[in-house]
N, C-alpha and C. Protein backbone atom coordinates (compact mmCIF):
# COMPACT_ATOMS: atom_id res chain seq x y z
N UNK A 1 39.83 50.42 -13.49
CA UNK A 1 38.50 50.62 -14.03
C UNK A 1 37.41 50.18 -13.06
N UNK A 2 37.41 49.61 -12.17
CA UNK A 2 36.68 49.03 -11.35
C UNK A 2 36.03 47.94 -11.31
N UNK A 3 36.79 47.13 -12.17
CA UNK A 3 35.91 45.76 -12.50
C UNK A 3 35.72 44.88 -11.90
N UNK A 4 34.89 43.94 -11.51
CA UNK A 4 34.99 42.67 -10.87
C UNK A 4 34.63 41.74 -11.28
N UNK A 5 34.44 41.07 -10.65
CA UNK A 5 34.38 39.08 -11.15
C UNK A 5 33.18 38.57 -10.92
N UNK A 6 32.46 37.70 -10.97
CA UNK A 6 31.87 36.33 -10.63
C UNK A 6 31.35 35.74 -11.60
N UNK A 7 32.49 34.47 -11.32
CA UNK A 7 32.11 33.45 -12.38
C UNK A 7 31.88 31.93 -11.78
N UNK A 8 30.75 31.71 -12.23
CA UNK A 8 30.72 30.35 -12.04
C UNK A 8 31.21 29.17 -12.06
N UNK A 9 31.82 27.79 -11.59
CA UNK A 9 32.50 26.86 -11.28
C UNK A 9 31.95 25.68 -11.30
N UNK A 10 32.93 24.89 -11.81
CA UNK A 10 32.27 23.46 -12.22
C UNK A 10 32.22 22.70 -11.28
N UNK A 11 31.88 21.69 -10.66
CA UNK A 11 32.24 21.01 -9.22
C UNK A 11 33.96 20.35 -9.86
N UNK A 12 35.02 20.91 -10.02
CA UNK A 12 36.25 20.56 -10.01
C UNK A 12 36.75 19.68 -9.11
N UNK A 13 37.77 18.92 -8.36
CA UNK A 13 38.13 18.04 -7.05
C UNK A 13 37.99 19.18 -5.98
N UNK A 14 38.23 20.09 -6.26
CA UNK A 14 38.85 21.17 -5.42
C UNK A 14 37.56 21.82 -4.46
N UNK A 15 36.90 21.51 -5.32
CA UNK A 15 35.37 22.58 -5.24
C UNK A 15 34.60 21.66 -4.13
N UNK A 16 34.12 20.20 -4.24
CA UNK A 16 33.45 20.00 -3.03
C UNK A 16 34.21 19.36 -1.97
N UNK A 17 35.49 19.90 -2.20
CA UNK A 17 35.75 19.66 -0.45
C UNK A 17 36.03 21.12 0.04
N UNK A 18 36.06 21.90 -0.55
CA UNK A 18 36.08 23.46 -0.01
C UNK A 18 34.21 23.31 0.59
N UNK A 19 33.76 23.05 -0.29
CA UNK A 19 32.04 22.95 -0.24
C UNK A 19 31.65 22.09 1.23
N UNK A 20 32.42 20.72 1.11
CA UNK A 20 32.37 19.84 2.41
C UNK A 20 32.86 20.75 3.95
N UNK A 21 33.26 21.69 3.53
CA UNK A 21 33.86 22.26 4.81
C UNK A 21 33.32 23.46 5.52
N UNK A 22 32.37 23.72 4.68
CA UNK A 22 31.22 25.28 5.24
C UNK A 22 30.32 24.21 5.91
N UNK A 23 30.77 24.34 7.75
CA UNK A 23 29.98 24.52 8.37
C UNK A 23 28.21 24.12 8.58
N UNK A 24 27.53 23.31 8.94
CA UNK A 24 26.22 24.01 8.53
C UNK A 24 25.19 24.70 9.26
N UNK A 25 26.40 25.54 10.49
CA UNK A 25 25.96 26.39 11.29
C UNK A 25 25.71 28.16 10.10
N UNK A 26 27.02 28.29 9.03
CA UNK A 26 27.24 29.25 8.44
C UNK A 26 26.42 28.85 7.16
N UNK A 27 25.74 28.23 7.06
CA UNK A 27 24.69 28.19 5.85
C UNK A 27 22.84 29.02 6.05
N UNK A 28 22.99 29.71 5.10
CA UNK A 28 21.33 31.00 5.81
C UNK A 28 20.24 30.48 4.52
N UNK A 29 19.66 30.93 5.18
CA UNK A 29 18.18 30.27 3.95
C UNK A 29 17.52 31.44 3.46
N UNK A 30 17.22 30.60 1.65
CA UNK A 30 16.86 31.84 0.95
C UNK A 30 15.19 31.66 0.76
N UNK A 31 14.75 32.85 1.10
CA UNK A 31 13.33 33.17 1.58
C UNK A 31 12.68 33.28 0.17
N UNK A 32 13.25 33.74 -0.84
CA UNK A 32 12.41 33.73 -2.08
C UNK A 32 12.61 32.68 -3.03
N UNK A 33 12.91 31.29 -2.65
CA UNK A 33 13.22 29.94 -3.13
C UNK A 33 11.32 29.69 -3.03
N UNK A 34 11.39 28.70 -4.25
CA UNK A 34 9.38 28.21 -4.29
C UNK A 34 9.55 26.91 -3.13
N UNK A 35 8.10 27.23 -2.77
CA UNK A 35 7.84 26.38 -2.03
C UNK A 35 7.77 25.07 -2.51
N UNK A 36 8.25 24.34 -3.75
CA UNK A 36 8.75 23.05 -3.81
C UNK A 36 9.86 22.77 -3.24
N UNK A 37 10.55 23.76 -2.79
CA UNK A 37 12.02 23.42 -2.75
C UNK A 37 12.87 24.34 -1.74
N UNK A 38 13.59 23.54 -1.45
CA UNK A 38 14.21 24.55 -0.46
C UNK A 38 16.26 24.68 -0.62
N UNK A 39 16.47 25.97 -0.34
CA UNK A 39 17.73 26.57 -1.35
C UNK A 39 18.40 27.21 0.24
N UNK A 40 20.18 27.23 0.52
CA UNK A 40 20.61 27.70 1.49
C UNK A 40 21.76 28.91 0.74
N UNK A 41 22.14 29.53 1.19
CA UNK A 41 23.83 30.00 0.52
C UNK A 41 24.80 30.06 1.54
N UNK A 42 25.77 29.98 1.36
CA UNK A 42 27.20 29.92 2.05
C UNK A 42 28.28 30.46 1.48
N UNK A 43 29.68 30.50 2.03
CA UNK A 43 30.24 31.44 1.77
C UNK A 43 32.10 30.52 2.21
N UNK A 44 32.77 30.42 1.46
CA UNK A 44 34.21 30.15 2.24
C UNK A 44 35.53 30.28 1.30
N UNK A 45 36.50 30.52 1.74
CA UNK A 45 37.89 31.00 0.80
C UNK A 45 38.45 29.38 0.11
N UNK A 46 38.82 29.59 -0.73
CA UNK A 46 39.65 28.39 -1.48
C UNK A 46 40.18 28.69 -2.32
N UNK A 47 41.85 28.17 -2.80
CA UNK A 47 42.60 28.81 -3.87
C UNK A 47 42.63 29.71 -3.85
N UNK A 48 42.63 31.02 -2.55
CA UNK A 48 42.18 32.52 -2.88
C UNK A 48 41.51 32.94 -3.15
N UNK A 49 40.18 32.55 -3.31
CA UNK A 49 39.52 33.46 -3.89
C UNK A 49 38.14 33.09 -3.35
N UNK A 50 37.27 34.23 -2.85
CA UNK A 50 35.43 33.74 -2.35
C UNK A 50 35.14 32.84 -2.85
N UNK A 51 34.85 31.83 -2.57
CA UNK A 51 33.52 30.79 -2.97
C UNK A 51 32.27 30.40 -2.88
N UNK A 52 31.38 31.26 -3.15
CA UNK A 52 30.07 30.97 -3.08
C UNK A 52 29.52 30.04 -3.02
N UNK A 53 28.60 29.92 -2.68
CA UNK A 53 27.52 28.36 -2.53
C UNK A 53 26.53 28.64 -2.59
N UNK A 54 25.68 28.02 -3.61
CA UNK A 54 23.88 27.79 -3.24
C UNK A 54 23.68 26.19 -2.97
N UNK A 55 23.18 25.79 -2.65
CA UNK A 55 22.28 24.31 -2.73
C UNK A 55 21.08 24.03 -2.41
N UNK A 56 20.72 23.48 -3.34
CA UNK A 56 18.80 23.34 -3.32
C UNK A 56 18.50 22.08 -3.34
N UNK A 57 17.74 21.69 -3.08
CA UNK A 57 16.64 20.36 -2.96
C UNK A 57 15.26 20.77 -3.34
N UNK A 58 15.07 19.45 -3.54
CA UNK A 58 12.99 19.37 -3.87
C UNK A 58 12.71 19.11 -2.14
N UNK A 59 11.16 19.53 -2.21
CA UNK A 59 10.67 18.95 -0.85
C UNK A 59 9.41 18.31 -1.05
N UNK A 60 8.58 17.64 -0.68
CA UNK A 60 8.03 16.86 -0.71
C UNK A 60 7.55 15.80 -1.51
N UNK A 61 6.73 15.64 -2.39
CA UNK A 61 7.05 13.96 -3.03
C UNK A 61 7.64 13.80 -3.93
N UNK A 62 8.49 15.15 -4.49
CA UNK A 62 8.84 15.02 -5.68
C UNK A 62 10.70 15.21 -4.94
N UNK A 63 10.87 14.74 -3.55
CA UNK A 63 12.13 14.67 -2.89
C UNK A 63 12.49 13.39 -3.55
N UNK A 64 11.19 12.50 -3.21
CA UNK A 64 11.50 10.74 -3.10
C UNK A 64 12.23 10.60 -4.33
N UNK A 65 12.41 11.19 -5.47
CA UNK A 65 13.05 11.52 -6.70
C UNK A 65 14.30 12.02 -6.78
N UNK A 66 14.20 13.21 -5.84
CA UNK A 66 15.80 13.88 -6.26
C UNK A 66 15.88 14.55 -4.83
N UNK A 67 16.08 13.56 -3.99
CA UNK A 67 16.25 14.08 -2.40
C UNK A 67 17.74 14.84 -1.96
N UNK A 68 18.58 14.80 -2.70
CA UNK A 68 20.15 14.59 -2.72
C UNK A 68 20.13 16.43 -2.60
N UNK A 69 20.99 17.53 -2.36
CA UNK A 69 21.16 18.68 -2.13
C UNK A 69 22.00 18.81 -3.89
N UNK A 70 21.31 19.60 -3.97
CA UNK A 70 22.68 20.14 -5.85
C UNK A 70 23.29 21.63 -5.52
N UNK A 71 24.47 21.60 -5.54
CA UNK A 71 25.49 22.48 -5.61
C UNK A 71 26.08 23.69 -6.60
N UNK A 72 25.27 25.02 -6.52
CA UNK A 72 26.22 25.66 -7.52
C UNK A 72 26.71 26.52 -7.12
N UNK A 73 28.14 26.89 -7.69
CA UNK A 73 29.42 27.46 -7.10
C UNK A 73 29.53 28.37 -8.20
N UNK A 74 30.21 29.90 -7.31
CA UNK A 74 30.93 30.51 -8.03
C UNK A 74 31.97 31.03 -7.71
N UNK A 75 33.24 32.22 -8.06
CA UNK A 75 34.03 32.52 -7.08
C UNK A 75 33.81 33.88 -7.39
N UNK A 76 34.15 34.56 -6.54
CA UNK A 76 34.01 36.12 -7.12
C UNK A 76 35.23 37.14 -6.37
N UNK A 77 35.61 38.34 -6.53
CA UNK A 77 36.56 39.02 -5.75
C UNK A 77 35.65 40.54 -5.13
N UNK A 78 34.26 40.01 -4.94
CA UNK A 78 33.44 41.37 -4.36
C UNK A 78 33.26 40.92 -3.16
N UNK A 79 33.36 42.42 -2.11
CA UNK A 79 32.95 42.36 -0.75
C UNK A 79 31.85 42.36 -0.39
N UNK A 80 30.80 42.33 -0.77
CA UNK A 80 29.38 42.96 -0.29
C UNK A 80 28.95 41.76 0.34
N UNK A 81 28.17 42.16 0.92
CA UNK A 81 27.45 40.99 1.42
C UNK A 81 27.16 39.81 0.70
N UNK A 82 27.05 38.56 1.60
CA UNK A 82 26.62 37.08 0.86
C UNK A 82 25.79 37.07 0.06
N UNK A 83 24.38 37.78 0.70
CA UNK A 83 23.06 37.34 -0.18
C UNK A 83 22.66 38.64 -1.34
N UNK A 84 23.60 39.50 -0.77
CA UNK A 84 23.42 40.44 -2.57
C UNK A 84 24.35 40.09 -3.43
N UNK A 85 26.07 39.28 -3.25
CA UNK A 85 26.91 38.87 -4.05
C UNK A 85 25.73 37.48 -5.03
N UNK A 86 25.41 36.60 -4.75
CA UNK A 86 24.76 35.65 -4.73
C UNK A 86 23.17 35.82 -5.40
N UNK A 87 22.64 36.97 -5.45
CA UNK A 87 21.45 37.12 -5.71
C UNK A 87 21.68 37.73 -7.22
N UNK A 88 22.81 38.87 -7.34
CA UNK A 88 23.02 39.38 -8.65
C UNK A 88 24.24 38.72 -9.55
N UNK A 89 24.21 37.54 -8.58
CA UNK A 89 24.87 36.67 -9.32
C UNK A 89 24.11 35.89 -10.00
N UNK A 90 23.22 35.35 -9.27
CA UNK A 90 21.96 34.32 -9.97
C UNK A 90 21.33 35.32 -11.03
């Protein structure tokens, strides 16, 4: 039928050390993130299957608050590119 996947993921054990291991040469920045904040996506295999990545932060005084990067994951079994898998995923 042509169906596919993407579903979102809890940070499991599994999940941020697949996450710890993208690189942060292979992380691209997303241009339509608000200017409070700034958002990357990434991309790497684990358990078989794509693993998506976004992570965002606040930026400026409202960092001194929540400076830390937050992580959301999904996995999916589509080829298309990163930032259209990721965009019609969000």
């Amino acid at each position: 039928m042509g169906w596919r996947y993407s579903i979102s993921v809890r940070l499991q054990a599994w999940v941020p050390d697949a996450i710890a291991r993208i690189p942060e040469s292979a992380r691209l920045p997303l241009a339509d993130y608000p200017d409070e904040g700034e958002a990357q996506i990434a991309e790497t295999r684990s358990c078989g299957h794509r693993l998506v990545v976004r992570r965002t932060r606040l930026l400026g005084a409202q960092a001194e608050l929540l400076s830390e990067w937050r992580h959301l994951s999904f996995i999916t079994d589509r080829g298309e590119p990163l930032a259209l898998v990721e965009a019609e995923h969000r």
